[in-house]
N, C-alpha and C. Protein backbone atom coordinates (compact mmCIF):
# COMPACT_ATOMS: atom_id res chain seq x y z
N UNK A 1 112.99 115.01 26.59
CA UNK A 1 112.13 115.71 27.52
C UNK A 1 112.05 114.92 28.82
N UNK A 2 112.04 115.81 29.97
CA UNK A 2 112.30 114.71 31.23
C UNK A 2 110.76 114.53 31.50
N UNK A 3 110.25 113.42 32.16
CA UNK A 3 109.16 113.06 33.28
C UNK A 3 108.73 113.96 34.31
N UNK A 4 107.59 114.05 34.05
CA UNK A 4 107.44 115.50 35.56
C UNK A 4 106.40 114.44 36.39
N UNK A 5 106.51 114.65 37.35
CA UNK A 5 105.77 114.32 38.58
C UNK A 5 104.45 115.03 38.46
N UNK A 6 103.43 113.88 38.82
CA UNK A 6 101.55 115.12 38.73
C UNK A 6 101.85 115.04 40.71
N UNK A 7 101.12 116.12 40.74
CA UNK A 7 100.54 116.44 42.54
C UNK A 7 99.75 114.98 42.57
N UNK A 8 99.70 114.77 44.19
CA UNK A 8 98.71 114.11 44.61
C UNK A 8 97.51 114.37 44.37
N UNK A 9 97.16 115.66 44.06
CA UNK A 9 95.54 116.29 43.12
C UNK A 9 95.31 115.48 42.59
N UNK A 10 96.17 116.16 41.45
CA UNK A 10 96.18 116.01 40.36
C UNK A 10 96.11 114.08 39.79
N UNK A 11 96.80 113.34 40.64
CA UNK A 11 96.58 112.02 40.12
C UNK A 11 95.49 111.39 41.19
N UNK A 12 94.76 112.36 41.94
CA UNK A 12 93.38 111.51 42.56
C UNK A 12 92.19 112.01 41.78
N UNK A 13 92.70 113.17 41.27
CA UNK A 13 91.54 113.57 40.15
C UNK A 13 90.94 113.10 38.76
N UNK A 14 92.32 112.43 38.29
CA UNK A 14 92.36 111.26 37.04
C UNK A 14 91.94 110.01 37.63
N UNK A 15 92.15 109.78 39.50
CA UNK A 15 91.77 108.57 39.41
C UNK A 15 90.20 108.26 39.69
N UNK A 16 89.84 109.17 40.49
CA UNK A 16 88.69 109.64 40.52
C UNK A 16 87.61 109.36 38.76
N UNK A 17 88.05 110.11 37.94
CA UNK A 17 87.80 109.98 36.95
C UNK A 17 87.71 108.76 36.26
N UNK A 18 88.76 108.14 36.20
CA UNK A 18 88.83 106.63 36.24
C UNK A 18 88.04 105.80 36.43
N UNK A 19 87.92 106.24 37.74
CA UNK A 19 86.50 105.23 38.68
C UNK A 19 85.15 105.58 38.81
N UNK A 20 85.21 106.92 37.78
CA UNK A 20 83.61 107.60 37.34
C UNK A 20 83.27 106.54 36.38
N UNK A 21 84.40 106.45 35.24
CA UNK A 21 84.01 106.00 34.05
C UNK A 21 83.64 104.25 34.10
N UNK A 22 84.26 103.68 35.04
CA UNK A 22 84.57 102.44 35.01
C UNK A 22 83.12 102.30 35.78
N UNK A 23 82.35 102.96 36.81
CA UNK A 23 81.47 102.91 37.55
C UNK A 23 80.06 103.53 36.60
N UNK A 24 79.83 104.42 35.66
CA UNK A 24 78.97 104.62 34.84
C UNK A 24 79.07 103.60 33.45
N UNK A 25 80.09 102.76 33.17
CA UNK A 25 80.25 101.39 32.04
C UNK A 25 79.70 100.73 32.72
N UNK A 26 79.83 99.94 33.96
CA UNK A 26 79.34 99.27 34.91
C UNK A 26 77.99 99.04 35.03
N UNK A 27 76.94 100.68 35.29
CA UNK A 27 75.38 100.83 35.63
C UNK A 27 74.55 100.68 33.80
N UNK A 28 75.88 101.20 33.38
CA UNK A 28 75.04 101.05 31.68
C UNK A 28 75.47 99.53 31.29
N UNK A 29 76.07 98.42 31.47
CA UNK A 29 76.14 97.52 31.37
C UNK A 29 74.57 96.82 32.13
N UNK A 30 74.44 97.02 33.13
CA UNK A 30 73.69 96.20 34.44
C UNK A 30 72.25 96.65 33.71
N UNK A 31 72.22 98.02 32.99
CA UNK A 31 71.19 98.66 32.73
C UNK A 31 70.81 98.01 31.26
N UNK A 32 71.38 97.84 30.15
CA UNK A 32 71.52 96.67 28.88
C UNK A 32 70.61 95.54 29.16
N UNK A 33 71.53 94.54 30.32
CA UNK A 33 71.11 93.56 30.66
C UNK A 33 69.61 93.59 31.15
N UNK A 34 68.84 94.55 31.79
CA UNK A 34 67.96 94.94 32.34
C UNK A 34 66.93 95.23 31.18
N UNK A 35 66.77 95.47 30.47
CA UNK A 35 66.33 95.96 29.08
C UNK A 35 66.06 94.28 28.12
N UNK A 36 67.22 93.87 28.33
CA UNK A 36 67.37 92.56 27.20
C UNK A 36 66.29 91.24 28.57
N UNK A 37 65.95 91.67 30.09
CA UNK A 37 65.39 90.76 30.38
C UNK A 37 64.34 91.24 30.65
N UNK A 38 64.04 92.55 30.61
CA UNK A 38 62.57 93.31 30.44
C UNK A 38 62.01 92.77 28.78
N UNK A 39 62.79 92.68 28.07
CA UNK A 39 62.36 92.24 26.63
C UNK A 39 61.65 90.82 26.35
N UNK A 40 62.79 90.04 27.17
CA UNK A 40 62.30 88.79 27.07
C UNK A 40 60.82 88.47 27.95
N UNK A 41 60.79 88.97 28.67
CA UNK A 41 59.47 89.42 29.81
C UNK A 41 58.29 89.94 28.86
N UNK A 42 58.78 90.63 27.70
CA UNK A 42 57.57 90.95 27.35
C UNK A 42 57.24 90.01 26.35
N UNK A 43 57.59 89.83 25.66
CA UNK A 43 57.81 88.56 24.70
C UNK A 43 56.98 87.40 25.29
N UNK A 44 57.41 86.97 26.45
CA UNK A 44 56.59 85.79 27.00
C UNK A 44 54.93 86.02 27.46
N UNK A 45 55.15 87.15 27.81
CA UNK A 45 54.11 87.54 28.34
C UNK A 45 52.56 87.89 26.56
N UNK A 46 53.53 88.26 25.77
CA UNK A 46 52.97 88.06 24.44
C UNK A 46 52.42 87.12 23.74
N UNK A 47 52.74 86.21 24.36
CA UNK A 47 52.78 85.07 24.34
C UNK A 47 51.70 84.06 24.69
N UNK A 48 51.68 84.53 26.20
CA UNK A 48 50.78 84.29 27.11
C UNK A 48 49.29 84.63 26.60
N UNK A 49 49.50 85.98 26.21
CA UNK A 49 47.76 86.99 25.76
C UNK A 49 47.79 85.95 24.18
N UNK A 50 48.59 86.04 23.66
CA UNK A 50 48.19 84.93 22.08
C UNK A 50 47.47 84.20 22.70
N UNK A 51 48.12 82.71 23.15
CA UNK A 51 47.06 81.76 23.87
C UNK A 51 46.34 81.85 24.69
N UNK A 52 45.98 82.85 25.45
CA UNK A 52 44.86 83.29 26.22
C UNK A 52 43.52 83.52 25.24
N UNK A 53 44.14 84.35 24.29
CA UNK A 53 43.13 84.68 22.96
C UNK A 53 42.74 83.40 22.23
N UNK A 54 43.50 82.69 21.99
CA UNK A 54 43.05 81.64 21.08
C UNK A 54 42.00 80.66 21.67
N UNK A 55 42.13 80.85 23.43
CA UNK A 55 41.60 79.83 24.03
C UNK A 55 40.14 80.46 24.47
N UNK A 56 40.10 81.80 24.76
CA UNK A 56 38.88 82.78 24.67
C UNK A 56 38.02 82.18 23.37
N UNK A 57 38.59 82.48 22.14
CA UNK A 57 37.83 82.01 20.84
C UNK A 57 37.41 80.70 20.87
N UNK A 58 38.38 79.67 21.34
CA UNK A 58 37.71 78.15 21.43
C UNK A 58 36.55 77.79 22.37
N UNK A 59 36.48 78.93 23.40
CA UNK A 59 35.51 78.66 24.09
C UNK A 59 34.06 79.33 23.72
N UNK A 60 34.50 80.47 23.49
CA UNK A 60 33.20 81.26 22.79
C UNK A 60 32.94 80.71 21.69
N UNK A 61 33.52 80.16 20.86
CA UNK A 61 33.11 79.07 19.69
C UNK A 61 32.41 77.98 20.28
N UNK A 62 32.47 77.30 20.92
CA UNK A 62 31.77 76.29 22.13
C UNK A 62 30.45 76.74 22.27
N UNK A 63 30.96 78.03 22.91
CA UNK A 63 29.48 78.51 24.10
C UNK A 63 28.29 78.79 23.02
N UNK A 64 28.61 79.04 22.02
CA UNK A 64 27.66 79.88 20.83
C UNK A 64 27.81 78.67 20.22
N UNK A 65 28.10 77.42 20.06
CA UNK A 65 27.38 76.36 19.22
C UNK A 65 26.60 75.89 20.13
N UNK A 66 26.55 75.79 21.57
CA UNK A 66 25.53 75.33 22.21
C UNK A 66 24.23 75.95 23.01
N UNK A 67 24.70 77.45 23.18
CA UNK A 67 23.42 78.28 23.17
C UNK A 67 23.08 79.30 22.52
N UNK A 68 24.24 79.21 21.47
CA UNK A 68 23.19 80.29 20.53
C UNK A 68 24.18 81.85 20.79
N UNK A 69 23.78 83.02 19.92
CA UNK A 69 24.04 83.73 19.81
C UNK A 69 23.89 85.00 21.80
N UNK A 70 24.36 85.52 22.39
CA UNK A 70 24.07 85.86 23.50
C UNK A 70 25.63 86.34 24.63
N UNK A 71 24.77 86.37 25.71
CA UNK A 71 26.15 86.89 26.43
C UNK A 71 26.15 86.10 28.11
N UNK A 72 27.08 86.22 28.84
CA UNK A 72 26.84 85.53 30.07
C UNK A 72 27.16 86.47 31.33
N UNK A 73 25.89 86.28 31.88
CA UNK A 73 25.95 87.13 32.83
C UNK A 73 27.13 86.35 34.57
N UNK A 74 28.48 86.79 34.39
CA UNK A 74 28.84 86.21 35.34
C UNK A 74 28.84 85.81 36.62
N UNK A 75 27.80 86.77 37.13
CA UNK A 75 27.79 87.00 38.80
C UNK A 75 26.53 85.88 38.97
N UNK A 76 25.59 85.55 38.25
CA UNK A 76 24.73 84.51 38.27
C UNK A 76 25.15 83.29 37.42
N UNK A 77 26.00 83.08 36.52
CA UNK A 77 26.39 82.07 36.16
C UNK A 77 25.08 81.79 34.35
N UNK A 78 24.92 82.69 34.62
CA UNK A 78 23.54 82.19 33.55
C UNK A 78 23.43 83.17 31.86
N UNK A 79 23.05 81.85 31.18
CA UNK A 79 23.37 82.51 29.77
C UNK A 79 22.24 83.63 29.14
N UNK A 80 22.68 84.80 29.11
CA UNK A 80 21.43 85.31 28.06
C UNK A 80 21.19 85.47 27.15
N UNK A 81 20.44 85.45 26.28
CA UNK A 81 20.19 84.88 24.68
C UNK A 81 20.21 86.11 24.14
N UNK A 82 20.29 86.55 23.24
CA UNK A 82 20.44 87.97 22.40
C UNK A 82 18.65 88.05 22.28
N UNK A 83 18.20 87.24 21.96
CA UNK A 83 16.57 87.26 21.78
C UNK A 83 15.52 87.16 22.87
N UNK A 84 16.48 87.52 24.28
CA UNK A 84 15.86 87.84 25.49
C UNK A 84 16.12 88.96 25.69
N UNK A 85 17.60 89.57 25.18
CA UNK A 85 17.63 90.84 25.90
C UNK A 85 16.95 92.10 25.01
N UNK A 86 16.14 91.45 23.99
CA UNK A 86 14.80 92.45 22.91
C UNK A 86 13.86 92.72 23.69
């Protein structure tokens, strides 16, 4: 069987194609990577709220061995006792 010649179309249309596919592997690659460092982002950040929490509890463990059961009013700085606000 002989070799046929494609039109100039015809082989800018495959190449075209070509450079669709190679250019959408490309954005889904970039887009992977994007995902795997959004992940790790959250992870740390998970991380972050753990020891944020643990350190919330060490302090409110603190605050309530030294005044007692109550809450703190922040804008004045001052503690209120559960048996004041009756």
């Amino acid at each position: 069987m002989e070799n046929k010649k494609l039109t100039t179309e015809e082989l800018n249309s495959v190449r075209k194609l070509q450079e669709d596919y190679a250019a959408i592997t490309n954005q889904l690659g970039s887009l992977e990577l994007t995902k795997i460092q959004i992940e790790d982002r959250k992870q740390a950040l998970l991380s972050s709220l753990k020891t944020t929490q643990e350190e919330e509890r060490k302090i409110s463990a603190e605050l309530s061995e030294k005044y007692g059961d109550g809450q703190i009013d922040m804008d004045k700085g001052e503690f209120i006792s559960r048996e004041e606000e009756k």
